[in-house]
PDB file of N, CA and C in Angstrom:
ATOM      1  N   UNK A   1     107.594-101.750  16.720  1.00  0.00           N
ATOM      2  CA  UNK A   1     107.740-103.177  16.878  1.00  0.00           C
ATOM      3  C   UNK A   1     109.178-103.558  16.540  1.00  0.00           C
ATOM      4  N   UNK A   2     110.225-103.012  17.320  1.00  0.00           N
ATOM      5  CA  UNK A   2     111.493-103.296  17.479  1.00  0.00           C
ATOM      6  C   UNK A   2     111.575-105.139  16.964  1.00  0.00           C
ATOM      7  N   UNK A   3     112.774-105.451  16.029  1.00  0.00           N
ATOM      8  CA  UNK A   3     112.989-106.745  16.087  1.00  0.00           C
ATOM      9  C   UNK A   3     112.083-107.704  15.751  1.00  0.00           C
ATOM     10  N   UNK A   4     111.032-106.903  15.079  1.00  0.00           N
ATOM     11  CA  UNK A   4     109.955-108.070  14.532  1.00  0.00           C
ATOM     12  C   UNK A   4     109.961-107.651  12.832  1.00  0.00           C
ATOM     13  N   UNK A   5     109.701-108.995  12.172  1.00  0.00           N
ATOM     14  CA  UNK A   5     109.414-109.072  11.007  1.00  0.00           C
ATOM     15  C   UNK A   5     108.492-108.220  10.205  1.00  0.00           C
ATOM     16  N   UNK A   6     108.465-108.216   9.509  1.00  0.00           N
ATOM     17  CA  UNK A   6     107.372-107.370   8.626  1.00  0.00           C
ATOM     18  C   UNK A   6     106.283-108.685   8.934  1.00  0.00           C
ATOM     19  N   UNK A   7     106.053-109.742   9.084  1.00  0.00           N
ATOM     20  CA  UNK A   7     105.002-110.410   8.849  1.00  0.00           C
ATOM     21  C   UNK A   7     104.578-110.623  10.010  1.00  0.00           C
ATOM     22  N   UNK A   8     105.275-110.394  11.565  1.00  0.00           N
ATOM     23  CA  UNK A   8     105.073-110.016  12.777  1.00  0.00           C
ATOM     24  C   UNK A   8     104.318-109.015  13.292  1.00  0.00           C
ATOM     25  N   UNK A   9     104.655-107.913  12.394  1.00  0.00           N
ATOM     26  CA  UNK A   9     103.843-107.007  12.427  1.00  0.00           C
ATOM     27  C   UNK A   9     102.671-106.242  12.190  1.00  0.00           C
ATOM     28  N   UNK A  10     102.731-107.296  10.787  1.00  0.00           N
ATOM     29  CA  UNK A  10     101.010-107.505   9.841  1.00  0.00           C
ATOM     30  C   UNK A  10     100.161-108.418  11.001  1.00  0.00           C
ATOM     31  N   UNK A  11     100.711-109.373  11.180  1.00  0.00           N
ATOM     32  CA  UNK A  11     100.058-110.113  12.769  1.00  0.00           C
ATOM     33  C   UNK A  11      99.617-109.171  13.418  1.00  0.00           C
ATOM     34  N   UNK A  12     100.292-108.927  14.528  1.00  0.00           N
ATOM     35  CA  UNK A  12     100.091-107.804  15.636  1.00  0.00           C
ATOM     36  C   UNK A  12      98.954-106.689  15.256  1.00  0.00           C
ATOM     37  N   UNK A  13      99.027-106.374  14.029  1.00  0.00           N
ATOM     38  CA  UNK A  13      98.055-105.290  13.562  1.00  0.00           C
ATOM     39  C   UNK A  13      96.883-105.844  13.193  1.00  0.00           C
ATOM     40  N   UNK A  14      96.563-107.080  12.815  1.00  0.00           N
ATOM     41  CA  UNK A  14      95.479-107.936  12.034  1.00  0.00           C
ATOM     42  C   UNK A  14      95.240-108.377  14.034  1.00  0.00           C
ATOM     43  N   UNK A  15      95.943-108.260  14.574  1.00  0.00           N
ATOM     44  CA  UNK A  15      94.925-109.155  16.036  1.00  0.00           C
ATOM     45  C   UNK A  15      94.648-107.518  16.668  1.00  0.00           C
ATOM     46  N   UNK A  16      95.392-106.910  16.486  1.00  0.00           N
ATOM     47  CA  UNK A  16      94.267-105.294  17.381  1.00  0.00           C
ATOM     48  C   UNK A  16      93.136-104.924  16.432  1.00  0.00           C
ATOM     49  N   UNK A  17      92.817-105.011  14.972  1.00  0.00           N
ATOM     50  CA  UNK A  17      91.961-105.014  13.892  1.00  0.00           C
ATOM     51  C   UNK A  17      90.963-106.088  14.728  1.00  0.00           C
ATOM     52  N   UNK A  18      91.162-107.414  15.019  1.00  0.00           N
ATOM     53  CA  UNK A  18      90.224-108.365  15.438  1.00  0.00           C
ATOM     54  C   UNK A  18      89.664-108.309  16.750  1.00  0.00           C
ATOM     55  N   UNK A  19      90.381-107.439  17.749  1.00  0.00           N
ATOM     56  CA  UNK A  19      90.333-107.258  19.139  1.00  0.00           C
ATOM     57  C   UNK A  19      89.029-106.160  18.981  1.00  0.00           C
ATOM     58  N   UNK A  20      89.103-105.545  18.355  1.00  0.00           N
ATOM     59  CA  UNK A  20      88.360-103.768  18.075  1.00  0.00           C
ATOM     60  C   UNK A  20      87.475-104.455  16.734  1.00  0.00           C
ATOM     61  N   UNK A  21      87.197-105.218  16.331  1.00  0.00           N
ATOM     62  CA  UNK A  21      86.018-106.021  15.450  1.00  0.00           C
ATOM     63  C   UNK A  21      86.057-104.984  13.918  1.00  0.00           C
ATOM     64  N   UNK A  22      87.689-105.160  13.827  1.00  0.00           N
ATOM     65  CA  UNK A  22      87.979-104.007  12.576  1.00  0.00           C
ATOM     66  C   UNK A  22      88.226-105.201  11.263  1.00  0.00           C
ATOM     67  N   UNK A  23      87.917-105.010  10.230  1.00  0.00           N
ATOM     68  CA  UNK A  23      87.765-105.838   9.092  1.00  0.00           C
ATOM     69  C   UNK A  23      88.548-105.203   8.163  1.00  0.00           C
ATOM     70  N   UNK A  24      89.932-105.730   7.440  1.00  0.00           N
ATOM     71  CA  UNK A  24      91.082-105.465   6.793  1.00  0.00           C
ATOM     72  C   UNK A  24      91.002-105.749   5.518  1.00  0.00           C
ATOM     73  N   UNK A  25      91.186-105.104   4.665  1.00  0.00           N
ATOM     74  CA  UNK A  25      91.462-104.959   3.114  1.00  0.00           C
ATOM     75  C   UNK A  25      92.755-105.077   2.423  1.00  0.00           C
ATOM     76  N   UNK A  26      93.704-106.420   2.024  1.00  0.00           N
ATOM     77  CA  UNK A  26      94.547-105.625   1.455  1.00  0.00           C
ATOM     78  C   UNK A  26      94.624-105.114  -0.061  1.00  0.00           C
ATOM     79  N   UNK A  27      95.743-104.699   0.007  1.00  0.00           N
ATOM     80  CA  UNK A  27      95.194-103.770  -1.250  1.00  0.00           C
ATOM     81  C   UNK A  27      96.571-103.248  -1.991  1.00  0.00           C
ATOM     82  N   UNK A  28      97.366-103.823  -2.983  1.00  0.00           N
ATOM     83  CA  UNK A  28      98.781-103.785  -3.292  1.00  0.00           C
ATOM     84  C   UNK A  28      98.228-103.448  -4.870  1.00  0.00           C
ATOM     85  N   UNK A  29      99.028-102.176  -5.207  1.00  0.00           N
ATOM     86  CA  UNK A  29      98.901-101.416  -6.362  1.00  0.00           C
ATOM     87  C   UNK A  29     100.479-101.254  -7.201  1.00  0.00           C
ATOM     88  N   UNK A  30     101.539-101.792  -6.410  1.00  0.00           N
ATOM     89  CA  UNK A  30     102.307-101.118  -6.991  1.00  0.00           C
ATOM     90  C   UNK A  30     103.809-101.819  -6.340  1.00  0.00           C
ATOM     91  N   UNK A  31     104.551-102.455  -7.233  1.00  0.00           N
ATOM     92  CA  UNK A  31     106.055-102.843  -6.627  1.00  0.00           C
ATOM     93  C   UNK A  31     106.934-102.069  -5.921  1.00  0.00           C
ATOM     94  N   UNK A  32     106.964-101.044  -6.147  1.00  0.00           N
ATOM     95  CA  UNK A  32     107.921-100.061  -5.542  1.00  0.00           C
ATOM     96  C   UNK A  32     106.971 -99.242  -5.071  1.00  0.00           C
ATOM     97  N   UNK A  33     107.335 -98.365  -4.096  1.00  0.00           N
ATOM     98  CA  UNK A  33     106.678 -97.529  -3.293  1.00  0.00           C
ATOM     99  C   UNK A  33     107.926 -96.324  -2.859  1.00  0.00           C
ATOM    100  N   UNK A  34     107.496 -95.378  -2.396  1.00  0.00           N
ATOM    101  CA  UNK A  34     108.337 -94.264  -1.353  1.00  0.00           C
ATOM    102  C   UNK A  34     107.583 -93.590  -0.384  1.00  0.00           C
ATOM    103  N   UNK A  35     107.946 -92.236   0.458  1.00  0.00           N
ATOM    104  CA  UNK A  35     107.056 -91.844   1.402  1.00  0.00           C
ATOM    105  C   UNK A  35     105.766 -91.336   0.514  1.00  0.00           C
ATOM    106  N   UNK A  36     106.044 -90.896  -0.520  1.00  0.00           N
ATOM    107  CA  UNK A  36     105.442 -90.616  -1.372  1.00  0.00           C
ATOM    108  C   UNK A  36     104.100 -91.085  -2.142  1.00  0.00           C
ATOM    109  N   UNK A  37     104.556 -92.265  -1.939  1.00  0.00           N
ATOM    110  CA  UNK A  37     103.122 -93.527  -2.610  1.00  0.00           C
ATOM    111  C   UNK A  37     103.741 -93.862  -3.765  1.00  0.00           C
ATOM    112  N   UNK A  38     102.708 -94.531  -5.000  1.00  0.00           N
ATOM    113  CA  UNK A  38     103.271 -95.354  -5.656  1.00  0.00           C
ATOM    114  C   UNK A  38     104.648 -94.636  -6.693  1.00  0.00           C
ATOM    115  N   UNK A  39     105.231 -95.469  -6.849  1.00  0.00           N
ATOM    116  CA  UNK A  39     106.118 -94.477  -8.076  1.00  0.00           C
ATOM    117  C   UNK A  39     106.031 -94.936  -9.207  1.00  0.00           C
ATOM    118  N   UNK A  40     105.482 -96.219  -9.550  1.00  0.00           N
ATOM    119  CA  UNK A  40     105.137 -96.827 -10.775  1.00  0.00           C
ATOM    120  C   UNK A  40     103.758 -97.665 -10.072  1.00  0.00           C
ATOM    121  N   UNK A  41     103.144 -97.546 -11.069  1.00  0.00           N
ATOM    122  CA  UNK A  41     101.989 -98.146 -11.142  1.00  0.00           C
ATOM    123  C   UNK A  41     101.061 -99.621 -11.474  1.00  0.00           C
ATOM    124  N   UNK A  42     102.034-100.439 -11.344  1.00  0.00           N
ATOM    125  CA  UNK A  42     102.153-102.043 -11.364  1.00  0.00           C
ATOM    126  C   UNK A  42     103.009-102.729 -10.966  1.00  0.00           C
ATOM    127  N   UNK A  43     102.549-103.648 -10.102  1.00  0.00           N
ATOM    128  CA  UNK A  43     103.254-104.959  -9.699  1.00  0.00           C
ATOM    129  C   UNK A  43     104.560-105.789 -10.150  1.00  0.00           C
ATOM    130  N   UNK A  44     104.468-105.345 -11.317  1.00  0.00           N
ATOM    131  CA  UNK A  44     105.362-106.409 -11.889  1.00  0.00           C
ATOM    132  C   UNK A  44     107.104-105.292 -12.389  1.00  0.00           C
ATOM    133  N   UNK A  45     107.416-104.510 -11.782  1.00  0.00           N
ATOM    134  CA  UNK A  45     108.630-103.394 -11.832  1.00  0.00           C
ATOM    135  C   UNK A  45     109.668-104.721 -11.573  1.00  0.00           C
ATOM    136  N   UNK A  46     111.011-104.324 -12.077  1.00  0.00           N
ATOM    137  CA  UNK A  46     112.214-104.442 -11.569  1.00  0.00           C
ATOM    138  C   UNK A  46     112.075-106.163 -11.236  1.00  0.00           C
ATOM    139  N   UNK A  47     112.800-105.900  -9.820  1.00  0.00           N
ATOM    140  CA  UNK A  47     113.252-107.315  -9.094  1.00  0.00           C
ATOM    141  C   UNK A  47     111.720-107.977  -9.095  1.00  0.00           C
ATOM    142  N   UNK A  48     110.679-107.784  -8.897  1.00  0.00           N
ATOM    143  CA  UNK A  48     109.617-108.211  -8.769  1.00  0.00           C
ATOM    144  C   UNK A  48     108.971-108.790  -9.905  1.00  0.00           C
ATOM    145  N   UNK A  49     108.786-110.071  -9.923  1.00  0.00           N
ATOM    146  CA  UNK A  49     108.149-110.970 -10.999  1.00  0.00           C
ATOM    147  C   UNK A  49     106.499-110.999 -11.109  1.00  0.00           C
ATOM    148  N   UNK A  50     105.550-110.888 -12.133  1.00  0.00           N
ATOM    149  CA  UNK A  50     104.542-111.354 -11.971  1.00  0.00           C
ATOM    150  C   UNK A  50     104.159-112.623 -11.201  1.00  0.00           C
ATOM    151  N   UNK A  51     105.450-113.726 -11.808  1.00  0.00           N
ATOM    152  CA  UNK A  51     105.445-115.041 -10.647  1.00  0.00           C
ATOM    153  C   UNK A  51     105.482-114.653  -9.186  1.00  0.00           C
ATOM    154  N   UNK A  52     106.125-113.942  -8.931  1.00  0.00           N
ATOM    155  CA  UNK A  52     106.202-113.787  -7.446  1.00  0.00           C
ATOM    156  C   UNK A  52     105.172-113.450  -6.592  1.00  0.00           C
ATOM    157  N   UNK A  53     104.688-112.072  -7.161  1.00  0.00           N
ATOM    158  CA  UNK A  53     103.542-111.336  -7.111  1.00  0.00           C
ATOM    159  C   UNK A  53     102.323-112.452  -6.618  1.00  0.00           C
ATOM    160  N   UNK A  54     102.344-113.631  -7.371  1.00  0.00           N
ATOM    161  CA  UNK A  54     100.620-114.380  -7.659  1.00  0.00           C
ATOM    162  C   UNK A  54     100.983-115.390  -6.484  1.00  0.00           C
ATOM    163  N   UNK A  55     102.600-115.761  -6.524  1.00  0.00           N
ATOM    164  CA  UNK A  55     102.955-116.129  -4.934  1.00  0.00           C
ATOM    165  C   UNK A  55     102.623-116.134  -4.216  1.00  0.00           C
ATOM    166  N   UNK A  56     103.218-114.833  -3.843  1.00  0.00           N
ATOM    167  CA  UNK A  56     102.817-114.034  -2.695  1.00  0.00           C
ATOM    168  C   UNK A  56     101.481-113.866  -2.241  1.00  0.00           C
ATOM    169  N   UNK A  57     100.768-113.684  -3.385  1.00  0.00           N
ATOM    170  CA  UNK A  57      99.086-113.551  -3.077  1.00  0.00           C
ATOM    171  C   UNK A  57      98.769-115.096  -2.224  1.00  0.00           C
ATOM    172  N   UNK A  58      99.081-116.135  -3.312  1.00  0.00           N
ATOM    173  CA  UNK A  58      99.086-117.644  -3.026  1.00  0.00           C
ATOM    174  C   UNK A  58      98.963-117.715  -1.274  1.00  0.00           C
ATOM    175  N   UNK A  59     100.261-117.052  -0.362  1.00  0.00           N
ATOM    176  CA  UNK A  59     101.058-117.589   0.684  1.00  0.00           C
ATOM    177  C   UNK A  59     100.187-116.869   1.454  1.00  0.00           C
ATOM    178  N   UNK A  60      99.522-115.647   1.254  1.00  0.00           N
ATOM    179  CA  UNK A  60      98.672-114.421   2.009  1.00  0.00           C
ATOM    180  C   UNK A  60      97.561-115.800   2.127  1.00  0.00           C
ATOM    181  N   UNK A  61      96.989-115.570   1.199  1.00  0.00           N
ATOM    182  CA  UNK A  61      95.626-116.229   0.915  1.00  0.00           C
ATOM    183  C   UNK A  61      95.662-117.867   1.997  1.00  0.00           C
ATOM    184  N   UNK A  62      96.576-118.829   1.715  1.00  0.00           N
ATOM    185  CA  UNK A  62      96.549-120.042   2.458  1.00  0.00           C
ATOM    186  C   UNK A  62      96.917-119.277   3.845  1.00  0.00           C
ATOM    187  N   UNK A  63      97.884-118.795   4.579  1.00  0.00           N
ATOM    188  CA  UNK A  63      98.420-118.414   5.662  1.00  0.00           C
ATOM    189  C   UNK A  63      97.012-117.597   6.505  1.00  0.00           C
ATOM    190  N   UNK A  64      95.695-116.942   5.531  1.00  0.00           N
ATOM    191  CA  UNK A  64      94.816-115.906   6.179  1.00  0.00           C
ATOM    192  C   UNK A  64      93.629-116.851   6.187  1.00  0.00           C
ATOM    193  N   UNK A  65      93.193-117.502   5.189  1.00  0.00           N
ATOM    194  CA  UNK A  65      92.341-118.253   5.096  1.00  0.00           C
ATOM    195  C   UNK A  65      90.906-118.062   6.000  1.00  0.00           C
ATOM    196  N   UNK A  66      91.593-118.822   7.548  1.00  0.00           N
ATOM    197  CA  UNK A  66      90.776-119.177   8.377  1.00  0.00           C
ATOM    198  C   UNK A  66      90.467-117.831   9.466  1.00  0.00           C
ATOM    199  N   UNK A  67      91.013-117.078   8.878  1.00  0.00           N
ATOM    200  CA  UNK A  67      90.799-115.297   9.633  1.00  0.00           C
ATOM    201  C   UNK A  67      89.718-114.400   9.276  1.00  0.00           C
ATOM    202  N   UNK A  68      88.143-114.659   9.671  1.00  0.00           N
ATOM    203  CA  UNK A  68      87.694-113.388   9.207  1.00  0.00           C
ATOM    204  C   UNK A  68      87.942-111.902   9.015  1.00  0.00           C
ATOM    205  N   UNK A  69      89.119-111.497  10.002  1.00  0.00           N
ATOM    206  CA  UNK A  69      89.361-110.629  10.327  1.00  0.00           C
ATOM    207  C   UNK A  69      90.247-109.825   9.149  1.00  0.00           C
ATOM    208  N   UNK A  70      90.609-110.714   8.246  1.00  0.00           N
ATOM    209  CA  UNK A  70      91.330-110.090   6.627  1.00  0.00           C
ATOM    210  C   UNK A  70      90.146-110.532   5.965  1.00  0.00           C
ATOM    211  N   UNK A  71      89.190-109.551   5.711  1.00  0.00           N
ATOM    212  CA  UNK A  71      87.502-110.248   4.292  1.00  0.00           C
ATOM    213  C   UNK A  71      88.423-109.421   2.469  1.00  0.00           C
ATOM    214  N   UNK A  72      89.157-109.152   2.313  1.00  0.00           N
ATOM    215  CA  UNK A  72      89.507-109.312   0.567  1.00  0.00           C
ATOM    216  C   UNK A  72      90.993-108.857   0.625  1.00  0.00           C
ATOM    217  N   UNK A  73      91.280-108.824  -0.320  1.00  0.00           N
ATOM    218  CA  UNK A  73      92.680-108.872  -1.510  1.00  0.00           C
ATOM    219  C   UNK A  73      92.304-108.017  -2.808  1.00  0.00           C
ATOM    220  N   UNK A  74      93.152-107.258  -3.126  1.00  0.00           N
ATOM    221  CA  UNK A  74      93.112-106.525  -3.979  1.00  0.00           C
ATOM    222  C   UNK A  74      94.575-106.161  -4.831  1.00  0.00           C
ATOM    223  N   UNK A  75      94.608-106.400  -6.019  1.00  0.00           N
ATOM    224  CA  UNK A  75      95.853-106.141  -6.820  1.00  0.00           C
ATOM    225  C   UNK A  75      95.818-105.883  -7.992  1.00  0.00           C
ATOM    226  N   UNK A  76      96.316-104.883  -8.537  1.00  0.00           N
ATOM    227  CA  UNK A  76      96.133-104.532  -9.947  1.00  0.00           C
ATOM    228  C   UNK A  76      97.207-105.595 -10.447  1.00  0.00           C
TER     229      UNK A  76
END
C-alpha cells in the first residue's frame, strides 16, 4: 500500500476482514517492537506516555465504534 498511511492501511485491511465476514482483535502489548516482537513488555517505554497510550485507545475506540467488524481491544 504504496503512499498510504498507517491508518489507511488498518482501513483497507479492516474492509477485506469485513468483505470475507472476518472479525478483528486488537491487541497492543508493547511500545516498541522489532522483526522480532516485543522488546519490552509494556506500553508505557520511552517516547510513549501512559497518556498517550489511553489516547490512542480513546481515538481507536470513537473512530471504530460503529464497525462490527473490529469486536475488542486489548492492552496490557
Amino acid at each position: 500500500q504504496k503512499d498510504k498511511t498507517t491508518l489507511q492501511v488498518f482501513d483497507a485491511c479492516l474492509g477485506v476482514a469485513e468483505k470475507y465476514g472476518i472479525k478483528v482483535m486488537l491487541d497492543v502489548h508493547s511500545a516498541e517492537a522489532d522483526n522480532s516482537g516485543h522488546i519490552h513488555p509494556v506500553w508505557w517505554k520511552g517516547a510513549i506516555t501512559t497518556e498517550q497510550f489511553y489516547s490512542a485507545w480513546e481515538r481507536v475506540t470513537a473512530r471504530y465504534r460503529n464497525n462490527d467488524t473490529l469486536v475488542a481491544m486489548d492492552g496490557e
